[in-house]
Protein backbone atom coordinates (compact mmCIF):
# COMPACT_ATOMS: atom_id res chain seq x y z
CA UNK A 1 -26.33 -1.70 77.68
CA UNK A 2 -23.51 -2.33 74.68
CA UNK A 3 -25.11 -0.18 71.94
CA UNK A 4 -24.45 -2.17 68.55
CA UNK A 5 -26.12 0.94 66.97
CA UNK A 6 -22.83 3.26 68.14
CA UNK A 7 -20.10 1.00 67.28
CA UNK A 8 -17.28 2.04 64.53
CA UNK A 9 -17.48 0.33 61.28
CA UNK A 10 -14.81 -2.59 61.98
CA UNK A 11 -16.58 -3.17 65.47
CA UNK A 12 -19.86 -4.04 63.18
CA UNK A 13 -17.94 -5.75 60.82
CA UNK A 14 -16.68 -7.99 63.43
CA UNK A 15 -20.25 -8.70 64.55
CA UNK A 16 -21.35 -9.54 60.63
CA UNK A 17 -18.43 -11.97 60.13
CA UNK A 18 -19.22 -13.31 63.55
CA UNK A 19 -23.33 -13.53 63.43
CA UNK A 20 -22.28 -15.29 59.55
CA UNK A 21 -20.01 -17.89 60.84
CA UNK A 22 -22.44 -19.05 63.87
CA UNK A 23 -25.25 -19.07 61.61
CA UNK A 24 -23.40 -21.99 59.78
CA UNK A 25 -23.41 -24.06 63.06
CA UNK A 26 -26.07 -23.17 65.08
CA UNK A 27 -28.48 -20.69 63.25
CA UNK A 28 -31.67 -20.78 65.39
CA UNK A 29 -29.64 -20.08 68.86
CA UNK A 30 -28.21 -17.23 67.16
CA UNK A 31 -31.67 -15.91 66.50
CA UNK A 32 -32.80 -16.32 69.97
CA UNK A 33 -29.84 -15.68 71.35
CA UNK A 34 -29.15 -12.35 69.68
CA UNK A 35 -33.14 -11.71 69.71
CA UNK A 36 -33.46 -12.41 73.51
CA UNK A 37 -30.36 -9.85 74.31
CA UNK A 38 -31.94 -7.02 72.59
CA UNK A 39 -34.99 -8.10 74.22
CA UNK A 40 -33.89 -8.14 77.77
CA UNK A 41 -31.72 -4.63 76.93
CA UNK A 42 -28.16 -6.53 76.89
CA UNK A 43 -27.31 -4.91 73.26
CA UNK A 44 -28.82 -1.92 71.71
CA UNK A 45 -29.57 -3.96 68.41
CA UNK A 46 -29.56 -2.37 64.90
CA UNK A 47 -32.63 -1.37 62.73
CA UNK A 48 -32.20 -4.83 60.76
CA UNK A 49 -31.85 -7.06 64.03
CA UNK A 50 -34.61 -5.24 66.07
CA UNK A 51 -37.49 -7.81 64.69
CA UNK A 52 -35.69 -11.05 66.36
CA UNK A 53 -36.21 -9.15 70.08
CA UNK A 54 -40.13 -9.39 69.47
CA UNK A 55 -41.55 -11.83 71.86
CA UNK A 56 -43.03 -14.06 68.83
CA UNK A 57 -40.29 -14.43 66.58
CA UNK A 58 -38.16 -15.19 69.67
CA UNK A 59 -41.20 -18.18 70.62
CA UNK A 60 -40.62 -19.57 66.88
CA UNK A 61 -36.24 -19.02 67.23
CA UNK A 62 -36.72 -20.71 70.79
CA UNK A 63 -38.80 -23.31 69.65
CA UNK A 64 -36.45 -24.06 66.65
CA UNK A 65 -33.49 -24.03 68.63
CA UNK A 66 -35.00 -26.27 71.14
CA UNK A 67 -35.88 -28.84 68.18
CA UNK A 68 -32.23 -28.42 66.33
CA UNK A 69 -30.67 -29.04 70.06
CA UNK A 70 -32.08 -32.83 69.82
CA UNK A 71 -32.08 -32.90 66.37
CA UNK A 72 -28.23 -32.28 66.33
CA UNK A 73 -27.11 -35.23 68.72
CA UNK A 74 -28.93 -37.88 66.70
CA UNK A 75 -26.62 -39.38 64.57
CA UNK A 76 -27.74 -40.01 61.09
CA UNK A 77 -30.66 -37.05 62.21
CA UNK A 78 -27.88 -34.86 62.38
CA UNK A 79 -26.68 -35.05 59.13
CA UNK A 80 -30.03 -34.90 57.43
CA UNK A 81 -30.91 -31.99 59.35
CA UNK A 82 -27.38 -30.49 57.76
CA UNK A 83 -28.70 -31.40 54.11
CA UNK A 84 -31.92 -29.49 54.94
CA UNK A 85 -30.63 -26.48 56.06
CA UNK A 86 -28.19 -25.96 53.71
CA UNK A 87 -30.30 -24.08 51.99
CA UNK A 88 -31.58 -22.01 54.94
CA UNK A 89 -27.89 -21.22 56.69
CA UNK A 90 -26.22 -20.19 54.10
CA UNK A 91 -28.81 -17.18 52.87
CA UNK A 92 -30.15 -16.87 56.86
CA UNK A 93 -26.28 -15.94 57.51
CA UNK A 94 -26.13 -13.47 54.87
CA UNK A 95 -29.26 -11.67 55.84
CA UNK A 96 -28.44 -11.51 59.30
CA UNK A 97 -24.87 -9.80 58.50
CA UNK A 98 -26.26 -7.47 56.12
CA UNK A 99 -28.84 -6.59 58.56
CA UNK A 100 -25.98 -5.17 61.04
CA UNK A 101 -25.28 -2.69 58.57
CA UNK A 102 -29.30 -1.81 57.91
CA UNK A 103 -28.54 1.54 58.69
CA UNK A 104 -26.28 2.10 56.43
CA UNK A 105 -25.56 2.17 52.51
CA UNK A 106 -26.88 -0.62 50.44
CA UNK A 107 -23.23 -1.14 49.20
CA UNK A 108 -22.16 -1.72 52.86
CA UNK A 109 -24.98 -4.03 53.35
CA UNK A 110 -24.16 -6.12 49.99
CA UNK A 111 -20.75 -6.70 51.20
CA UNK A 112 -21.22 -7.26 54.49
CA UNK A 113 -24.13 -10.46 53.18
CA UNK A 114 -21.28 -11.61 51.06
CA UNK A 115 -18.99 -12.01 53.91
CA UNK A 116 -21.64 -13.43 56.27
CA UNK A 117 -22.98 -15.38 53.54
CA UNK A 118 -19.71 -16.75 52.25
CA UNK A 119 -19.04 -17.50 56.23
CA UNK A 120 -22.50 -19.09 56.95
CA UNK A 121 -21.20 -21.84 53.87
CA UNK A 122 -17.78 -22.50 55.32
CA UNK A 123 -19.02 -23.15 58.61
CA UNK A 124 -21.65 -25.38 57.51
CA UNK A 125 -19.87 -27.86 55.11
CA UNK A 126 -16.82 -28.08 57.85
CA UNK A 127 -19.51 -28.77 60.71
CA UNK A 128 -21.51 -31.05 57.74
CA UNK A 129 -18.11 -32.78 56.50
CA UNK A 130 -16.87 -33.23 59.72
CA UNK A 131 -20.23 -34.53 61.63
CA UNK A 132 -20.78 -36.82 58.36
CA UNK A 133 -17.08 -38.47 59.39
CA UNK A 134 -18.05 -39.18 62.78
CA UNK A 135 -21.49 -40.74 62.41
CA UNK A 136 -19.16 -43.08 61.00
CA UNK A 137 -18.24 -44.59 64.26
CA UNK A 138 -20.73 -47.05 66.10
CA UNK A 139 -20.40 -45.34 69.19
CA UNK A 140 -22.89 -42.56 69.81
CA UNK A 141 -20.67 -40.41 72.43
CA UNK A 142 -18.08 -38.33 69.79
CA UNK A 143 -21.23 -37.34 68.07
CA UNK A 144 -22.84 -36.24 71.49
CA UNK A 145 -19.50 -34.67 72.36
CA UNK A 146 -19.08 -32.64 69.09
CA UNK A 147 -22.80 -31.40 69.05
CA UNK A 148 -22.30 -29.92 72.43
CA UNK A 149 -19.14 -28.56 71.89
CA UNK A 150 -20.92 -26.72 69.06
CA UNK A 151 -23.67 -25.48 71.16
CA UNK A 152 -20.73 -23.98 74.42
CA UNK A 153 -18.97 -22.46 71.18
CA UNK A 154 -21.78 -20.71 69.74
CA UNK A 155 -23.12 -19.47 72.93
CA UNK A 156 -19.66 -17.76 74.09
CA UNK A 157 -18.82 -16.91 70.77
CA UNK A 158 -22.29 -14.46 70.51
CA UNK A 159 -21.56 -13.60 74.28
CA UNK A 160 -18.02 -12.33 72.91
CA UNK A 161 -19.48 -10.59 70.04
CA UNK A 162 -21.86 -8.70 72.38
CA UNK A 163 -18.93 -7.43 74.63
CA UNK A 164 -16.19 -7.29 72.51
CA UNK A 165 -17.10 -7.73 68.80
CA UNK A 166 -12.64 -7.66 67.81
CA UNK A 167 -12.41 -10.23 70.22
CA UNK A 168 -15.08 -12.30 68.78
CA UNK A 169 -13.49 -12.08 64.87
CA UNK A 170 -10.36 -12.96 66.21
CA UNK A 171 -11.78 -15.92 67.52
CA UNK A 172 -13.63 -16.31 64.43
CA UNK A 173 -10.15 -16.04 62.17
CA UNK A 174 -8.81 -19.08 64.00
CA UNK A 175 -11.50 -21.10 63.80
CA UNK A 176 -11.55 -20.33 59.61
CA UNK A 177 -7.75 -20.83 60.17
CA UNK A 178 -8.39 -24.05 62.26
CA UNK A 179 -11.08 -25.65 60.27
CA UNK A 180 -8.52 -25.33 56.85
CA UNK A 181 -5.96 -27.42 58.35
CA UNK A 182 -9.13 -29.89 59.81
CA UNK A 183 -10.88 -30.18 56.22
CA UNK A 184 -7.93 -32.10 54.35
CA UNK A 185 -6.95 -34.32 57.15
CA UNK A 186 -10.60 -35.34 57.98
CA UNK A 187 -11.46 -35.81 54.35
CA UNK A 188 -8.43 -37.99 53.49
CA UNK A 189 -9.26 -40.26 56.59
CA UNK A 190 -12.82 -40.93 54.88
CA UNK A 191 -11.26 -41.61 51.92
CA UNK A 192 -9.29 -44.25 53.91
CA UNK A 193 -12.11 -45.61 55.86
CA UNK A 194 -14.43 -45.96 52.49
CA UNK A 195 -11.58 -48.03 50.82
CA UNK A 196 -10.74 -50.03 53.70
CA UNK A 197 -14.58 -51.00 54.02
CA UNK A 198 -14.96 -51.16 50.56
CA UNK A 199 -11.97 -53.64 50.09
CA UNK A 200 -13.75 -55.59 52.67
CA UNK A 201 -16.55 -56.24 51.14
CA UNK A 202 -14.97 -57.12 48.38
CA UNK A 203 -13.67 -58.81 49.44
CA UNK A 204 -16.51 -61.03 50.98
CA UNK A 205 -18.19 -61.28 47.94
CA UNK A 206 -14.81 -63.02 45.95
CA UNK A 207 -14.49 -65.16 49.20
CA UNK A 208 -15.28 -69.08 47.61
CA UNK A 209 -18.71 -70.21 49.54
């Protein structure tokens, strides 16, 4: 059993920043994910995680996850389900990372839900952005392809951060690192592909009938 409880204080901050940033992406499988480790004695979870290992919360964080896993590969769905939980991500993400540090001082926990917190946001606009961009194409397989890559990342990213927590922020680093140099690029091609189907129809409506 990996004993989250015993770990030095840059061991649990790598689990905040990590539980923060998957929050943003997948936020119900890292409840059940997280709850159904400590449940089946995988991780030794904190004072402040202990409730998601209770068999009910992990029925309504199974249930959830199960709905946002269908949910996700819908396109248009997808994207309103983003709008939605924009306001649940963002704060569930901070709660969850200050909840590592439950034990501790209330300082520690009020930075640790502004780093989860501020995580939890930039993970959710880039998968938002980004998933907005490809609903844009008529073809329903990048969208299917992009939600699933999601869900394998999540999953091994929480498996990381049970086993090795540095690991799992490193990861987490290059993915913040990866997703600035995706933002720009991705945003300036749907500026492109807005003007080139607004000039079209424009286009169509000057055309002489």
């Amino acid at each position: 059993m990996d004993a989250w409880n015993h770990l030095d204080t840059w061991q649990l901050v790598a689990i905040a920043a990590t539980l923060g940033f998957a929050s943003g992406l997948r936020l119900y499988a890292v409840l059940f994910i997280v709850g159904m480790a400590g449940y089946a004695g995988f991780v030794d979870l904190p004072a402040g995680l202990a409730p998601l290992a209770h068999p009910l919360v992990l029925v309504a964080s199974g249930f959830m996850c199960f709905v946002e896993f269908f949910a996700d590969k819908i396109p248009g769905v997808d994207s309103l389900w983003d709008i939605v939980h924009t306001l649940i991500r963002i704060p569930a993400g901070a709660a969850l990372a200050a909840s590592v540090f439950g034990d501790s001082s209330s300082a520690a926990m009020l930075a640790a839900a502004i780093l989860g917190g501020t995580l939890a946001a930039g993970s959710h606009f880039t998968k938002a952005g980004t998933r907005a961009l490809i609903n844009t194409s008529p073809e329903p397989f990048s969208n299917w392809a992009a939600s699933l890559g999601e869900d394998l990342g999540v999953g091994a990213l929480l498996w990381l951060a049970i086993v090795h927590p540095l690991a799992a922020a490193i990861v987490v680093v290059l993915a913040i690192a990866f997703a600035l140099w995706l933002v720009p690029k991705a945003w300036r091609t749907g500026k492109r592909f807005a003007g080139r189907v607004s000039g079209a129809f424009s286009s169509k409506r000057a055309a002489p009938r």
